[in-house]
PDB file of N, CA and C in Angstrom:
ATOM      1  N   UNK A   1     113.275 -10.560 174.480  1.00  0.00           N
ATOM      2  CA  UNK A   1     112.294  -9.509 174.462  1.00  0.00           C
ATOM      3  C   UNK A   1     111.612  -9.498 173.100  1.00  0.00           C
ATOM      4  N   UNK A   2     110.442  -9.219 172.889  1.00  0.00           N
ATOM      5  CA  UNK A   2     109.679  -9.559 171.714  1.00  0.00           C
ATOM      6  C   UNK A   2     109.859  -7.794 171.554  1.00  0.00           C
ATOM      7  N   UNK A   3     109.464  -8.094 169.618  1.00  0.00           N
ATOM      8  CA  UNK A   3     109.939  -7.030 168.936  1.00  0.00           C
ATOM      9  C   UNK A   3     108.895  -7.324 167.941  1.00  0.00           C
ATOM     10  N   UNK A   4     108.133  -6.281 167.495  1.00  0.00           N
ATOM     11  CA  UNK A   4     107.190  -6.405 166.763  1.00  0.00           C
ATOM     12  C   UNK A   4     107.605  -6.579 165.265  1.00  0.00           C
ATOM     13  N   UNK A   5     107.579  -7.484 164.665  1.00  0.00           N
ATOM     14  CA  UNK A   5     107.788  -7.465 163.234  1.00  0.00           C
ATOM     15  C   UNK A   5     107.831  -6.674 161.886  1.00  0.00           C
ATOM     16  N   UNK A   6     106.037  -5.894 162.072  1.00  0.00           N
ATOM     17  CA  UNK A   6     105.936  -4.954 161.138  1.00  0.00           C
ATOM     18  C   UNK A   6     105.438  -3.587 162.076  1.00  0.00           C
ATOM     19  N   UNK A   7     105.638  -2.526 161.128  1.00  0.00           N
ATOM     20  CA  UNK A   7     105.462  -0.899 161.363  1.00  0.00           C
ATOM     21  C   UNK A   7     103.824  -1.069 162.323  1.00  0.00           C
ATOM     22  N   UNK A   8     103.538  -0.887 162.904  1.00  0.00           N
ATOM     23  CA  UNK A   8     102.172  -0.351 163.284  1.00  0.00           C
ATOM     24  C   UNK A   8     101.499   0.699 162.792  1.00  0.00           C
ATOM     25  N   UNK A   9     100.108   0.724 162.048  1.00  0.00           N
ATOM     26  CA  UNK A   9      99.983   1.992 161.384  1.00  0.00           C
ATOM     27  C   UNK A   9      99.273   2.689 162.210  1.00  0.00           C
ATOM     28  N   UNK A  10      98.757   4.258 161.917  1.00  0.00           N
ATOM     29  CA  UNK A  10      98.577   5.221 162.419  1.00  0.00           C
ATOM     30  C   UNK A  10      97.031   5.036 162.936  1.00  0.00           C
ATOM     31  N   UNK A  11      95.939   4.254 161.931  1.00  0.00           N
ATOM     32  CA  UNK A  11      94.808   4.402 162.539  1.00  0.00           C
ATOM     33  C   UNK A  11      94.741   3.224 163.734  1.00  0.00           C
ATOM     34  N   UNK A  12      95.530   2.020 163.456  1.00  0.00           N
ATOM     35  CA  UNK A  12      95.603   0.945 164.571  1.00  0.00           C
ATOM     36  C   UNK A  12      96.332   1.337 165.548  1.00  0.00           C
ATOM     37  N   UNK A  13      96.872   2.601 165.646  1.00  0.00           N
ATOM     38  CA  UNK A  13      97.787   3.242 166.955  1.00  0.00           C
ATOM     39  C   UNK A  13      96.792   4.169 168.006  1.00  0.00           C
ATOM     40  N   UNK A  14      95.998   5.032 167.308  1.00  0.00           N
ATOM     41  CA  UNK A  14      95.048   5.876 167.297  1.00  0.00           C
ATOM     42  C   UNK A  14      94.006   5.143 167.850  1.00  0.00           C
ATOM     43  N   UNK A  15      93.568   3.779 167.384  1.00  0.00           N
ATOM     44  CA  UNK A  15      92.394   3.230 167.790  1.00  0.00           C
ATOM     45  C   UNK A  15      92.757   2.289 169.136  1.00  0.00           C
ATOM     46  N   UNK A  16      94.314   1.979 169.082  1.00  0.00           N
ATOM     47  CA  UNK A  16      94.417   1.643 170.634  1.00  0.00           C
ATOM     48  C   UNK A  16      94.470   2.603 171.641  1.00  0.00           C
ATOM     49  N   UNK A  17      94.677   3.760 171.568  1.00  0.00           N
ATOM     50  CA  UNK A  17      95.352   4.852 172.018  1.00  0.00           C
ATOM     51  C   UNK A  17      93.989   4.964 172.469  1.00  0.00           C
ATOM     52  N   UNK A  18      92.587   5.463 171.966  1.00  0.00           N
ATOM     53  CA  UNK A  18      91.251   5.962 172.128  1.00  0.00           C
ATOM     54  C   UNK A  18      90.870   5.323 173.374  1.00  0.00           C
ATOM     55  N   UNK A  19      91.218   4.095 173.639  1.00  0.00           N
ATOM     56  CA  UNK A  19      90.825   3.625 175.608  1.00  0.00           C
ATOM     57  C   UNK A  19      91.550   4.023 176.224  1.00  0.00           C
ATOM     58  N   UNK A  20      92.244   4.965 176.249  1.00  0.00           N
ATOM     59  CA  UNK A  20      93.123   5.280 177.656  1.00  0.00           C
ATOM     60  C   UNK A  20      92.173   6.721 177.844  1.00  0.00           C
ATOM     61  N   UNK A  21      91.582   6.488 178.871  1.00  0.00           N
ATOM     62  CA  UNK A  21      90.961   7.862 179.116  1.00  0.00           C
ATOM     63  C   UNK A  21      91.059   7.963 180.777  1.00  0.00           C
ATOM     64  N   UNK A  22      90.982   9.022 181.141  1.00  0.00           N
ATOM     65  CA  UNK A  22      91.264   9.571 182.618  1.00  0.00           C
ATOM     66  C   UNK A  22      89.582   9.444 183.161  1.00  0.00           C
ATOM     67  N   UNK A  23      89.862   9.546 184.269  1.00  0.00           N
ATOM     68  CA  UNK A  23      88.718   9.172 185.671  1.00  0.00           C
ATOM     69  C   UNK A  23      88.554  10.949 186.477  1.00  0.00           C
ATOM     70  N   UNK A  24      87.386  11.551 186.567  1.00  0.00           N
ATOM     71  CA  UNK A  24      87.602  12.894 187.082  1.00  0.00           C
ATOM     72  C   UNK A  24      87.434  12.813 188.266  1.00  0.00           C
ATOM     73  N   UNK A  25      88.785  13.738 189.274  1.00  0.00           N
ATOM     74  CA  UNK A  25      88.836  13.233 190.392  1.00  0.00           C
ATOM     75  C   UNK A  25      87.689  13.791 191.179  1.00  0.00           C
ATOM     76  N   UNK A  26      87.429  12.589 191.814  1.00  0.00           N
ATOM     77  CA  UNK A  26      86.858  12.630 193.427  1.00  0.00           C
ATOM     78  C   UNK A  26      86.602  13.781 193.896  1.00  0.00           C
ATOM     79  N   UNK A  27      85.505  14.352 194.677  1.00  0.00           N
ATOM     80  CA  UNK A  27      85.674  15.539 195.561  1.00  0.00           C
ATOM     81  C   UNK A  27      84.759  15.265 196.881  1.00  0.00           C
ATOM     82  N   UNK A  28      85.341  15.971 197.749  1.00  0.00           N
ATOM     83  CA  UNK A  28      84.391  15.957 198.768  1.00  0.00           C
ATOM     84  C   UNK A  28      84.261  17.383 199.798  1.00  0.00           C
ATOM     85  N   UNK A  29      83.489  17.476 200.417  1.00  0.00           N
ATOM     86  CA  UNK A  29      83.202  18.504 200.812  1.00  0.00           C
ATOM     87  C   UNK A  29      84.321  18.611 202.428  1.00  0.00           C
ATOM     88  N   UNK A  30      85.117  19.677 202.799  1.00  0.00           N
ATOM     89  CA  UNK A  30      85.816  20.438 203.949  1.00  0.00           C
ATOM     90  C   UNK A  30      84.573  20.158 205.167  1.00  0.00           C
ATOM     91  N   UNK A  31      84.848  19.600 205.567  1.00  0.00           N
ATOM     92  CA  UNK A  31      84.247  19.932 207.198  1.00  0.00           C
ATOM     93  C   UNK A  31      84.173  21.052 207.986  1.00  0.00           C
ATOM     94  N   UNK A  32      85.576  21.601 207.381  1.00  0.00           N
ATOM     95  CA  UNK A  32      85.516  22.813 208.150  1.00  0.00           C
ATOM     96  C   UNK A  32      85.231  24.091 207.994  1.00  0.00           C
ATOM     97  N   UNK A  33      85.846  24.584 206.617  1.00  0.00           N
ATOM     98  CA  UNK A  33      85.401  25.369 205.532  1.00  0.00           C
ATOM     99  C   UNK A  33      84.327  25.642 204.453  1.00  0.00           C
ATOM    100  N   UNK A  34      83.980  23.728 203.979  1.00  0.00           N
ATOM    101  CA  UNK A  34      83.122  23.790 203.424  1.00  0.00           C
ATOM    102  C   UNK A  34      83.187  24.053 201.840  1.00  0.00           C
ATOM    103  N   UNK A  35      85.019  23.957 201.933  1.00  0.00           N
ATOM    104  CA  UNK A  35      85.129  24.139 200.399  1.00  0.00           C
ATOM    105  C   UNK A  35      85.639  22.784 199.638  1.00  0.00           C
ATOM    106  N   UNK A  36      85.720  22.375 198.413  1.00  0.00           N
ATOM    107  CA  UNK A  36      86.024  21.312 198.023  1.00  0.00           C
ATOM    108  C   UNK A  36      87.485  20.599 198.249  1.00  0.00           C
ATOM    109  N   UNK A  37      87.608  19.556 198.502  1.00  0.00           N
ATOM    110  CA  UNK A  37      88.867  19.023 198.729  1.00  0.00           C
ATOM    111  C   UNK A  37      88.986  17.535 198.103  1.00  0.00           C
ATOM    112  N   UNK A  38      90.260  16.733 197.572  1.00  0.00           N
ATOM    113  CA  UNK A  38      90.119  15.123 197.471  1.00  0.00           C
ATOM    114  C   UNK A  38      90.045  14.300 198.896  1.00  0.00           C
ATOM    115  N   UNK A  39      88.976  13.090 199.184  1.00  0.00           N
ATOM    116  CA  UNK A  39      89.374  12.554 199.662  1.00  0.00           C
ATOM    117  C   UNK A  39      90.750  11.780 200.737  1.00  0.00           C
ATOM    118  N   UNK A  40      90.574  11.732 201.551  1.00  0.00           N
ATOM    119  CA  UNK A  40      91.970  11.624 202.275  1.00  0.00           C
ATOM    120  C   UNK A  40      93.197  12.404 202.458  1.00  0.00           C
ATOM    121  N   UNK A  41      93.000  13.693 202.100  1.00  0.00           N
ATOM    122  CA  UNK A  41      94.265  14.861 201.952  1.00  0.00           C
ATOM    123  C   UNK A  41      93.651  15.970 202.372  1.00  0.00           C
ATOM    124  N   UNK A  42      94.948  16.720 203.371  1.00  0.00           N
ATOM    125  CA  UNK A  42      94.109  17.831 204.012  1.00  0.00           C
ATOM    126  C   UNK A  42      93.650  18.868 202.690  1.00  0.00           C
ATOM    127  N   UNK A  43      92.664  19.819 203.314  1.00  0.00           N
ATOM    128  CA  UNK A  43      92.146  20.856 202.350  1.00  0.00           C
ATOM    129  C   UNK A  43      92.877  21.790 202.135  1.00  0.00           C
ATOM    130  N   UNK A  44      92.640  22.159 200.709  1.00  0.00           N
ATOM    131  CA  UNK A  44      93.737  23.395 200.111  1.00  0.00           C
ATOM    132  C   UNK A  44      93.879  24.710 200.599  1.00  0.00           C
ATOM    133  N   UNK A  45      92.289  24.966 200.897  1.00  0.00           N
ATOM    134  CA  UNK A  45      91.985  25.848 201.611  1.00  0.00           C
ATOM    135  C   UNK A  45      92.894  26.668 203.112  1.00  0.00           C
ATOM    136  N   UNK A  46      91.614  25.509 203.907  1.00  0.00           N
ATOM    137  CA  UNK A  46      92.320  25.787 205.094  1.00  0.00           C
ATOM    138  C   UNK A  46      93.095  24.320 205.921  1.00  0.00           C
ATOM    139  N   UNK A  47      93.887  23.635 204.857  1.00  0.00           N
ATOM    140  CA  UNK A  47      94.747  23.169 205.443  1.00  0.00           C
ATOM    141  C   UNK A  47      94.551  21.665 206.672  1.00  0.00           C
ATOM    142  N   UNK A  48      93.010  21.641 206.962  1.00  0.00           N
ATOM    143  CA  UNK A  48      92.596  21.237 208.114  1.00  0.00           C
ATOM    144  C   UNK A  48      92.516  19.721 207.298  1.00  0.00           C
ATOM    145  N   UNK A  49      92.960  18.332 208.165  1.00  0.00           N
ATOM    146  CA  UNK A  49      92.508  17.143 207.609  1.00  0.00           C
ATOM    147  C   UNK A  49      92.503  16.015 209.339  1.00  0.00           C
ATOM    148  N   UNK A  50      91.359  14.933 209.244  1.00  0.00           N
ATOM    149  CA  UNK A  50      91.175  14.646 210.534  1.00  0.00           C
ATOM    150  C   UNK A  50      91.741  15.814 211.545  1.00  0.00           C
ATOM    151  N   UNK A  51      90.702  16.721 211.703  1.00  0.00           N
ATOM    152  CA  UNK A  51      90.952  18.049 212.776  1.00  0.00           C
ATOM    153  C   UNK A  51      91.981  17.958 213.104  1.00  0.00           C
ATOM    154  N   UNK A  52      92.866  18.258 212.380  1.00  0.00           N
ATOM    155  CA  UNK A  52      94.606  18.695 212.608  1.00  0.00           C
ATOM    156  C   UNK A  52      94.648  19.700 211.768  1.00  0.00           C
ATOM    157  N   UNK A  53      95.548  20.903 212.031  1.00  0.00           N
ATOM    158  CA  UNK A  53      95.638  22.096 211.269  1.00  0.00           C
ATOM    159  C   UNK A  53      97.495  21.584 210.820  1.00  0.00           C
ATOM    160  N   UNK A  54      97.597  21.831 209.197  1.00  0.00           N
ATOM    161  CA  UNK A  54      98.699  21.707 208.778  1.00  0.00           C
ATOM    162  C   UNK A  54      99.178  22.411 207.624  1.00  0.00           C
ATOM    163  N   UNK A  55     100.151  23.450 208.459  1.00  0.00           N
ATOM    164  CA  UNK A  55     100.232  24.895 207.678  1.00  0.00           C
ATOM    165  C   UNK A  55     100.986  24.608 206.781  1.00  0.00           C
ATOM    166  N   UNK A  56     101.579  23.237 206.511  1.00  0.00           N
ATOM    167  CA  UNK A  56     102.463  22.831 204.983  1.00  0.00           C
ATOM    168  C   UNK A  56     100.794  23.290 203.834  1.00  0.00           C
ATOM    169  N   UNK A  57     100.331  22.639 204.343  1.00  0.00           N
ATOM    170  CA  UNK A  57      98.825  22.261 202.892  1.00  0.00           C
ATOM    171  C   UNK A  57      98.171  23.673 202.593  1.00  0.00           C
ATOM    172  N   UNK A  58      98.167  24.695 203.227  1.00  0.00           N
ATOM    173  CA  UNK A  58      98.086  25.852 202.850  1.00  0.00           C
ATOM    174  C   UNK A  58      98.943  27.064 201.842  1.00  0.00           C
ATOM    175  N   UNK A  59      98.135  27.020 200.534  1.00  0.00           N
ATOM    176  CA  UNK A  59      98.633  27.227 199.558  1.00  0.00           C
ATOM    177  C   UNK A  59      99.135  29.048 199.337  1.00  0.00           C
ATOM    178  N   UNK A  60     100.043  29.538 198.533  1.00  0.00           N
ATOM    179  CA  UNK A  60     100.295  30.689 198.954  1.00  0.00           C
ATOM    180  C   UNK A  60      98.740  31.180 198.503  1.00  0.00           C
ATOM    181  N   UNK A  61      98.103  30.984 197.212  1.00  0.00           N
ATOM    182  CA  UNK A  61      97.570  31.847 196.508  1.00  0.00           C
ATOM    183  C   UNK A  61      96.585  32.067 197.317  1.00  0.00           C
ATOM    184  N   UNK A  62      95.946  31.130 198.762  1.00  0.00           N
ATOM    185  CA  UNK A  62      94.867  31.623 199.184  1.00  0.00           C
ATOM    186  C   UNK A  62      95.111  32.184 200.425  1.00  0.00           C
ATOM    187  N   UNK A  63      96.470  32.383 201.182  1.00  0.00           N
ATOM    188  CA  UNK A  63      97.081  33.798 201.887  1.00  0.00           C
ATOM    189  C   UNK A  63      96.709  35.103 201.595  1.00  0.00           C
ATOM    190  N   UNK A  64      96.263  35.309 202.541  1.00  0.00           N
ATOM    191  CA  UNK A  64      96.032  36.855 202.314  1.00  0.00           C
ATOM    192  C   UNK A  64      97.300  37.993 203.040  1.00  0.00           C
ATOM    193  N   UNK A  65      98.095  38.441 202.209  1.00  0.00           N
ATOM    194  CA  UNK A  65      99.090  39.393 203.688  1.00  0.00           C
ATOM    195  C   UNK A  65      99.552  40.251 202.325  1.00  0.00           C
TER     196      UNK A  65
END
């Protein structure tokens, strides 16, 4: 296993570090609701994905009782 020889310093850590950046996810619009959801996963909303209702994906906070 290779082992780096010397210390790595802070701005050559920093300046590799600066390309790792995140991708903002995807959205697409509910078919059914009409509210935002990711791609391929039922909606948070109302739960609905390829017109199947699936009361796991329904989140408490948007229950009303």
């Amino acid at each position: 296993m290779a082992v780096p020889k010397r210390k790595m310093s802070r701005s050559n850590t920093r300046a590799r570090r600066s390309q790792w950046k995140t991708t903002a996810t995807a959205l697409t619009t509910c078919p059914q609701c009409k509210a935002n959801k990711q791609p391929h996963m039922a909606c948070p909303t109302c739960g609905v994905y390829n017109n199947r209702t699936y009361a796991a994906a329904v989140r408490t906070e948007h229950e009303v009782g």
